[in-house]
N, C-alpha and C. Protein backbone atom coordinates (compact mmCIF):
# COMPACT_ATOMS: atom_id res chain seq x y z
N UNK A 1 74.85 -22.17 46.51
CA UNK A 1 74.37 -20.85 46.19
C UNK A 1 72.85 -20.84 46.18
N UNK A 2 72.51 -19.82 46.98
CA UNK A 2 70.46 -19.81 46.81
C UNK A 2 70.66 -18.62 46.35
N UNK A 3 69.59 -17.99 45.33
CA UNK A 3 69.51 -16.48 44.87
C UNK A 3 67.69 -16.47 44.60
N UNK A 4 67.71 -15.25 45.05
CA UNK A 4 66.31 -14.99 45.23
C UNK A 4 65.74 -14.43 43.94
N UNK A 5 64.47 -14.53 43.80
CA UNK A 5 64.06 -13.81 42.52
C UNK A 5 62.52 -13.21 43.08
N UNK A 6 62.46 -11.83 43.24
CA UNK A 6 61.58 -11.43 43.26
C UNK A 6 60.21 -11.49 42.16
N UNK A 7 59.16 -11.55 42.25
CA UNK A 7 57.85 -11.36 41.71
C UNK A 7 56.65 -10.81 41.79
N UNK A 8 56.64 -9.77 40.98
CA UNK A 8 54.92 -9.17 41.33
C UNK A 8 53.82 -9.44 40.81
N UNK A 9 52.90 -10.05 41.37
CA UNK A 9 51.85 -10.68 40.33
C UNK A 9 50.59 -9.55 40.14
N UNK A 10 50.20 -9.71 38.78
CA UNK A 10 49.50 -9.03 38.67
C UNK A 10 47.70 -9.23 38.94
N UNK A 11 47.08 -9.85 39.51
CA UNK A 11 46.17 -10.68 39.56
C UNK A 11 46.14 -11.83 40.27
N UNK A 12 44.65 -12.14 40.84
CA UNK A 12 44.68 -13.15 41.86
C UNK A 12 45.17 -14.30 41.28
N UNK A 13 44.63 -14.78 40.19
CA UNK A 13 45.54 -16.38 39.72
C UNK A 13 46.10 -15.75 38.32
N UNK A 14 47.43 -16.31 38.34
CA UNK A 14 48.10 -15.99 37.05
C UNK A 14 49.43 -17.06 36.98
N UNK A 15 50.02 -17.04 35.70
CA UNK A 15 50.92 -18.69 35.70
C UNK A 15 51.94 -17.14 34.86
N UNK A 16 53.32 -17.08 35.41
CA UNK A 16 54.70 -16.16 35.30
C UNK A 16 55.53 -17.09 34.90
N UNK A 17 55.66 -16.77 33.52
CA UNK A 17 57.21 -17.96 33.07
C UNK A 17 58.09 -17.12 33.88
N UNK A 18 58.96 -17.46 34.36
CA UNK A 18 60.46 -17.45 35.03
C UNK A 18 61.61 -17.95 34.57
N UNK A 19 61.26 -18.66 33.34
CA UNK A 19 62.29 -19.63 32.71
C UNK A 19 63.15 -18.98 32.87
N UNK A 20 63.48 -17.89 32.28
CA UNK A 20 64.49 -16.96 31.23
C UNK A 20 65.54 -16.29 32.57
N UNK A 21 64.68 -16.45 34.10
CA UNK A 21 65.50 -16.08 34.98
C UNK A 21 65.74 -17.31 35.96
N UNK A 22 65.49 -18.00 36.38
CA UNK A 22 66.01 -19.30 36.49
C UNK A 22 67.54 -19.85 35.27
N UNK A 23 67.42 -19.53 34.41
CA UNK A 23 68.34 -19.62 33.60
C UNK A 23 69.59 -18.46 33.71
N UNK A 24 69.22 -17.58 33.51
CA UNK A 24 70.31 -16.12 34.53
C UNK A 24 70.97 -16.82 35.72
N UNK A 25 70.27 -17.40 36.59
CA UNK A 25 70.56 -18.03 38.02
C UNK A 25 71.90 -19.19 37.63
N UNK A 26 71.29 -19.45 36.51
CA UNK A 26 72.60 -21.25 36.01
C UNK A 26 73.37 -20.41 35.89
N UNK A 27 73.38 -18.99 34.37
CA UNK A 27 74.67 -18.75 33.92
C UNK A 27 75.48 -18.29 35.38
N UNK A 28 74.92 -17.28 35.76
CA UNK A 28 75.22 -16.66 36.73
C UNK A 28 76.65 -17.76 37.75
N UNK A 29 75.61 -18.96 38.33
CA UNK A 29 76.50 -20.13 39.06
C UNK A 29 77.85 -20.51 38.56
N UNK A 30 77.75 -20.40 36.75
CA UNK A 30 79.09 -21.38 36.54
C UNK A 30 78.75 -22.56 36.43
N UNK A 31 77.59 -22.93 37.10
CA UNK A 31 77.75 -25.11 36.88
C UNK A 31 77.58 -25.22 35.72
N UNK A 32 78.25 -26.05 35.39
CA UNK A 32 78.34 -26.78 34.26
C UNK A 32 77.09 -27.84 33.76
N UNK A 33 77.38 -28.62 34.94
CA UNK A 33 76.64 -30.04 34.79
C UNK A 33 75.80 -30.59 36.12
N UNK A 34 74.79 -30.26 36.76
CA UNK A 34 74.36 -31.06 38.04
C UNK A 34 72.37 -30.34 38.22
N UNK A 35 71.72 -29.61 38.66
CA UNK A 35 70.78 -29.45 39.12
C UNK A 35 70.36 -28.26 39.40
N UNK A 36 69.46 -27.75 39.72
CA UNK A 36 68.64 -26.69 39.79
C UNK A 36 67.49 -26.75 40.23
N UNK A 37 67.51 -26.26 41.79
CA UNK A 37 65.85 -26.55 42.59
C UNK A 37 65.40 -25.33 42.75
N UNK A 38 63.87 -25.15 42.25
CA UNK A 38 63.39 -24.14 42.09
C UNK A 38 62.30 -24.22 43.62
N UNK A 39 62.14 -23.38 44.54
CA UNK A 39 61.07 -23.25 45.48
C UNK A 39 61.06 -22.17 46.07
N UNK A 40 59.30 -22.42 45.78
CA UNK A 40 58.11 -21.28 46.43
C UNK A 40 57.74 -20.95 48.03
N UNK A 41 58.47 -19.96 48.60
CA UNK A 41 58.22 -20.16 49.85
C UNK A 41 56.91 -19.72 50.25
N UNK A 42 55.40 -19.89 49.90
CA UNK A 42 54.18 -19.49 50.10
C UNK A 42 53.16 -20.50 50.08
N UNK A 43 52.06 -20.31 50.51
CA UNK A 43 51.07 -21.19 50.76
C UNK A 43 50.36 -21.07 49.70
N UNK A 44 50.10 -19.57 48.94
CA UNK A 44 49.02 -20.07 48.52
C UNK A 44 49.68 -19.81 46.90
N UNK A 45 50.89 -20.15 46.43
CA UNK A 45 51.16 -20.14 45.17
C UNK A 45 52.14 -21.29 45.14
N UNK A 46 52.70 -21.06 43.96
CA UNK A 46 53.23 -22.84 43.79
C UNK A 46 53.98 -22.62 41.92
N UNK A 47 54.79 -23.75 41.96
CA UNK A 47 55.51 -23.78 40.36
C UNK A 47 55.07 -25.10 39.93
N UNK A 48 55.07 -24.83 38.51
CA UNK A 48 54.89 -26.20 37.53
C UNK A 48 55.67 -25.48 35.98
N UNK A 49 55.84 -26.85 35.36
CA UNK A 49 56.33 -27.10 34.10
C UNK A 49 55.48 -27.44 33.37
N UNK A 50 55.38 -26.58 32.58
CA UNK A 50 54.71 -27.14 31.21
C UNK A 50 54.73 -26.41 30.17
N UNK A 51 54.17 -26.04 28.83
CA UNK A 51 53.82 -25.95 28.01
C UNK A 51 53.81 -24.35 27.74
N UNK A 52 54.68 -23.65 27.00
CA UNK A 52 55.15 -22.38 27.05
C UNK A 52 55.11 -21.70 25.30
N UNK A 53 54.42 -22.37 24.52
CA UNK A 53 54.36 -21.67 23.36
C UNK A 53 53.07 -21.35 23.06
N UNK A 54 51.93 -22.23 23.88
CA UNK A 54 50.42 -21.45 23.47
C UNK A 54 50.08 -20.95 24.50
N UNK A 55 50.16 -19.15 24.94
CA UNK A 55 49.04 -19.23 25.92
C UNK A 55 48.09 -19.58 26.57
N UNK A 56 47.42 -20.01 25.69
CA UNK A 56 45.96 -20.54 26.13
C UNK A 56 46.22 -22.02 26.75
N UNK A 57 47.43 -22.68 27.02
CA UNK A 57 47.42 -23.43 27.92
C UNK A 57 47.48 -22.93 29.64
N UNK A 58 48.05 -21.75 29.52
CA UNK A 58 48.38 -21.28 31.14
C UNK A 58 46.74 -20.72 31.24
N UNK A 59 46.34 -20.52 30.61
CA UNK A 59 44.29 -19.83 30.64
C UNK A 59 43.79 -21.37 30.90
N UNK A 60 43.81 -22.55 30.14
CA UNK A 60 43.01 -23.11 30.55
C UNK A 60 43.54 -24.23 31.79
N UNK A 61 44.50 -24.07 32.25
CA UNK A 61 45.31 -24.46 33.65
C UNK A 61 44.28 -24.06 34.74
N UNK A 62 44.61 -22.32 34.34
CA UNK A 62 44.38 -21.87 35.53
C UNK A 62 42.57 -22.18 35.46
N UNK A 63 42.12 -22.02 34.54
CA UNK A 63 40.21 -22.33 34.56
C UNK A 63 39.81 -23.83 35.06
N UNK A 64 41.09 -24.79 34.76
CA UNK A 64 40.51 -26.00 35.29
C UNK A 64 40.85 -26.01 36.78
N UNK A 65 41.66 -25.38 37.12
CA UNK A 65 42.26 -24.75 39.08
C UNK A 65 40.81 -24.57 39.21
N UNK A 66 40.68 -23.88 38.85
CA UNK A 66 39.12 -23.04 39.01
C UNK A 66 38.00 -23.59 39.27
N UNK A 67 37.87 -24.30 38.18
CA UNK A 67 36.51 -25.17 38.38
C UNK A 67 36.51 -26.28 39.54
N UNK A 68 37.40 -26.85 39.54
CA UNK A 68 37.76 -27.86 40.52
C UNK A 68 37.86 -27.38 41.83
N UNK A 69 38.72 -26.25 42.59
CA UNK A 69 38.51 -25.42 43.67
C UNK A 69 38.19 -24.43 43.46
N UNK A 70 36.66 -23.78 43.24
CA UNK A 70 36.42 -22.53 42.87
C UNK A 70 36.48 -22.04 44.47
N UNK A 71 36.44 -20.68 44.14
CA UNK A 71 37.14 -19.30 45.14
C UNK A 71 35.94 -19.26 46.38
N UNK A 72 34.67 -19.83 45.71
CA UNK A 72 33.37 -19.11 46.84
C UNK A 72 33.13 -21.10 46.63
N UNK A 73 33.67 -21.42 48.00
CA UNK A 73 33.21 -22.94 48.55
C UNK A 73 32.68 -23.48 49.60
N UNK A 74 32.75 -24.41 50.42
CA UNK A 74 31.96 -24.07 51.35
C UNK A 74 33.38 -24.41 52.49
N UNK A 75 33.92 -23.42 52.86
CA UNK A 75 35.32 -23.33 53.39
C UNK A 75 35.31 -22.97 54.50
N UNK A 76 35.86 -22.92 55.50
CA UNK A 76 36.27 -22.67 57.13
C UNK A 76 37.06 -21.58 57.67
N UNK A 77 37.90 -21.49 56.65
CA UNK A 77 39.23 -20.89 56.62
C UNK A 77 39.13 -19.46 56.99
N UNK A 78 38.76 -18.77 58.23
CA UNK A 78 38.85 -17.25 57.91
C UNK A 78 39.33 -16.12 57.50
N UNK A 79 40.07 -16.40 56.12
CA UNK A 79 41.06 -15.35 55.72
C UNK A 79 40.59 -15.27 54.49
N UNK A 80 39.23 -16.35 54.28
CA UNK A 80 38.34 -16.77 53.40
C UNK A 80 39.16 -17.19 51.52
N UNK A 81 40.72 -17.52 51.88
CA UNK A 81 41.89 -18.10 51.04
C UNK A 81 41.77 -19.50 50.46
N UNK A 82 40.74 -20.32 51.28
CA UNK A 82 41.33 -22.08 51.28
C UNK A 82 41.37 -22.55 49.44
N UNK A 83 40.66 -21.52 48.86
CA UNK A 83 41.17 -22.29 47.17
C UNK A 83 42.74 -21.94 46.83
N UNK A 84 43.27 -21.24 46.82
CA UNK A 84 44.36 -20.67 46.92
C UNK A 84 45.39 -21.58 48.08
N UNK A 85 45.01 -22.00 48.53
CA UNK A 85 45.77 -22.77 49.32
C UNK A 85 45.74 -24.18 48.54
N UNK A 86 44.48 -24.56 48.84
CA UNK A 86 44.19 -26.20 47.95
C UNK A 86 44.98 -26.32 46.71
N UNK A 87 44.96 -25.37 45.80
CA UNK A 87 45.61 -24.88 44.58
C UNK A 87 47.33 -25.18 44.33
N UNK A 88 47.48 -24.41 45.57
CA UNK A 88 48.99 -24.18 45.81
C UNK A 88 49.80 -25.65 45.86
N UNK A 89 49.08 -26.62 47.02
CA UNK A 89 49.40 -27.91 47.35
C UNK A 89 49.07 -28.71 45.89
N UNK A 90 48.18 -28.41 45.23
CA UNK A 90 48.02 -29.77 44.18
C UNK A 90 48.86 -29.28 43.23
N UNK A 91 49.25 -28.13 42.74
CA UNK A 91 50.39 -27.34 42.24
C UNK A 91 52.02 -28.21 42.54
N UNK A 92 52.12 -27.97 43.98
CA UNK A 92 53.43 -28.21 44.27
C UNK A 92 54.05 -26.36 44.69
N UNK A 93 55.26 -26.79 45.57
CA UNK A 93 56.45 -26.21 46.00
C UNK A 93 57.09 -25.93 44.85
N UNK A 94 57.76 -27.04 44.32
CA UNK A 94 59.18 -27.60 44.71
C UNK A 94 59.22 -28.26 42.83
N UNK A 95 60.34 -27.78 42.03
CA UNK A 95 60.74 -28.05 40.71
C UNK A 95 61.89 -28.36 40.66
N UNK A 96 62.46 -29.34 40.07
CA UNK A 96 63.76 -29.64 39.88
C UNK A 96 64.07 -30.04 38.37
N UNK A 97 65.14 -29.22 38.17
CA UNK A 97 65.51 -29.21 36.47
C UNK A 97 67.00 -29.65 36.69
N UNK A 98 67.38 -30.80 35.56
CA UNK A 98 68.99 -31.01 35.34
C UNK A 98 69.52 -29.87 34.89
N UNK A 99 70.70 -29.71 34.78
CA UNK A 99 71.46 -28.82 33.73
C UNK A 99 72.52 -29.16 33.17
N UNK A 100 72.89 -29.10 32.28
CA UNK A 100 73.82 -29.96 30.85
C UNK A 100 74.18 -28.74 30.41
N UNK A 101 75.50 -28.50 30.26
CA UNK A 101 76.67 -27.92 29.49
C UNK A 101 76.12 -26.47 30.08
N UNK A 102 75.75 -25.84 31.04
CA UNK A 102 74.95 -24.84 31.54
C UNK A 102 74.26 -24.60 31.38
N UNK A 103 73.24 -25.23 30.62
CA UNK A 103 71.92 -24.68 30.27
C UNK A 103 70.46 -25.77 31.08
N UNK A 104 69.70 -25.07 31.31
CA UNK A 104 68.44 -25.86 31.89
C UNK A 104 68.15 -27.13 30.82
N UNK A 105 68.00 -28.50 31.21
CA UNK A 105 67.50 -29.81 30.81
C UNK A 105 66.02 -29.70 30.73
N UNK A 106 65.14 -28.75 29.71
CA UNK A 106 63.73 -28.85 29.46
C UNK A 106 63.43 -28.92 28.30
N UNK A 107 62.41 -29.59 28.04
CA UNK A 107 62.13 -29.99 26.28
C UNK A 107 62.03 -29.01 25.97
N UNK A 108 61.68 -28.73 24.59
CA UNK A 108 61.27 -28.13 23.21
C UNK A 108 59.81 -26.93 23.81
N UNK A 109 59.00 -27.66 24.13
CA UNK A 109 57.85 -26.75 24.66
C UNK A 109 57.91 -26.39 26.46
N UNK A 110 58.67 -26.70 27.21
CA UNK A 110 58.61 -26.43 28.36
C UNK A 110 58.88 -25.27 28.72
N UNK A 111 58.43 -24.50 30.03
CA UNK A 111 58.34 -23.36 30.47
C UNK A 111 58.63 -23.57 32.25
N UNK A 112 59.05 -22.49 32.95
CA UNK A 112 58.98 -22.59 34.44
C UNK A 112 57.96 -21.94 34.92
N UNK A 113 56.94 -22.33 35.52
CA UNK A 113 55.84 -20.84 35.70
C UNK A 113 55.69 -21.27 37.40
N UNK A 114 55.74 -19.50 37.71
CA UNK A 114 55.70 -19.45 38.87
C UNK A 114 53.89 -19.39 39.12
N UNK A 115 53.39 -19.91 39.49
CA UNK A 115 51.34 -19.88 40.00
C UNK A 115 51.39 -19.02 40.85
N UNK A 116 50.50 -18.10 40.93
CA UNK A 116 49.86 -17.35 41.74
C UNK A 116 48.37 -17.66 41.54
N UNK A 117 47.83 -17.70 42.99
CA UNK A 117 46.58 -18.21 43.73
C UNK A 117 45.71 -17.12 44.45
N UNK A 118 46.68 -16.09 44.90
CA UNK A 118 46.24 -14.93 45.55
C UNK A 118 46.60 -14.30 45.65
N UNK A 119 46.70 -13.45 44.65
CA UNK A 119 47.20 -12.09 44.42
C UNK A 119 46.33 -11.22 44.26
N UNK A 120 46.83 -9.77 43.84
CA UNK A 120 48.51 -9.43 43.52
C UNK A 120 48.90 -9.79 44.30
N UNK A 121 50.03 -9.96 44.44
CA UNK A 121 50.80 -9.86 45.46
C UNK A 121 52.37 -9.63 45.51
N UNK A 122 53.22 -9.49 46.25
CA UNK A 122 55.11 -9.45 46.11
C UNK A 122 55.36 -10.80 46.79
N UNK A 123 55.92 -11.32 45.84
CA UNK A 123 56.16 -12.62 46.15
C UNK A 123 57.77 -13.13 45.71
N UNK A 124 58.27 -14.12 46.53
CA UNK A 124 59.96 -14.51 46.19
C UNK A 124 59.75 -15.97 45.79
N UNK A 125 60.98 -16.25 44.97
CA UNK A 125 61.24 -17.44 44.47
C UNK A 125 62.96 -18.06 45.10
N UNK A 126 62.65 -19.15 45.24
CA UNK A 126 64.45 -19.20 45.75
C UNK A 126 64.82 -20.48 44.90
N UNK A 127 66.48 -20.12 44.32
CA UNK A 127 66.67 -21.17 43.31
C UNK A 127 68.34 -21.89 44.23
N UNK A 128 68.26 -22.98 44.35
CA UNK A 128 69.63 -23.44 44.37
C UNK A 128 70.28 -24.23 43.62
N UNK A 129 71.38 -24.04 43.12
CA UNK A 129 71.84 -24.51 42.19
C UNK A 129 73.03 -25.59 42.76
N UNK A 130 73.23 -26.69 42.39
CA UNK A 130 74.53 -27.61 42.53
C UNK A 130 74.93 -28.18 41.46
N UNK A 131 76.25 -28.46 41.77
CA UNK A 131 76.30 -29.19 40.70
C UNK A 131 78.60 -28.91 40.30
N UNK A 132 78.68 -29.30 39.32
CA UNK A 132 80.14 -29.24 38.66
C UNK A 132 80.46 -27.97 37.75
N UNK A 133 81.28 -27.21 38.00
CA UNK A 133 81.93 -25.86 36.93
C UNK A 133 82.73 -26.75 35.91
């Protein structure tokens, strides 16, 4: 099963928990017990796990993105994007979560956040799920 999850971002860089629908996606499946691959079909956005009870971790994520590939560099790229791209790749695609008794396998503070690099934008997420009912 793949199921899509639409997203509208509001702003050029922004970090979108998705947890709560990635999790819809498990109940939804029925598995019981096996996996859950989360991927970004875009260049210049990307998913990571982390830390979902202080905001100010997804603020200072995205400020250290920032500093490290800031937006005005000395870049090639004529669509004048390449931080947003660079971003995307050191980010990652591609998340993979267990799942146990149907529910997502993430600690205590973990979160799914979808990255956006260049936005706004309408953007999709695709989840596949395997695994045992």
């Amino acid at each position: 099963m793949i199921e899509t999850i639409h997203i509208s971002t509001p702003s050029r860089d922004a970090m979108i928990d998705i947890t709560h629908k990635v999790q819809e996606s498990v109940h939804k499946s029925q598995i019981k017990n096996g996996y859950c691959i989360i991927h970004v079909p875009h260049t210049t956005a990307g998913l990571t796990i982390n830390e979902n009870a202080d905001p100010d971790v997804q603020r200072d994520m995205l400020y250290a993105l920032d500093k490290a590939y800031p937006w005005n560099g000395d870049y090639r790229h004529f669509e004048g994007n390449s931080a947003a791209h660079i971003k995307a790749t050191t980010v990652g695609f591609n998340q993979t979560v267990l799942i146990e008794s149907g529910k997502l396998l993430l600690g205590r503070w973990q979160g799914i956040y979808f990255c956006e690099f260049d936005g706004p934008r309408q953007r999709q997420v695709f989840i596949s799920i395997l695994g045992e009912k």
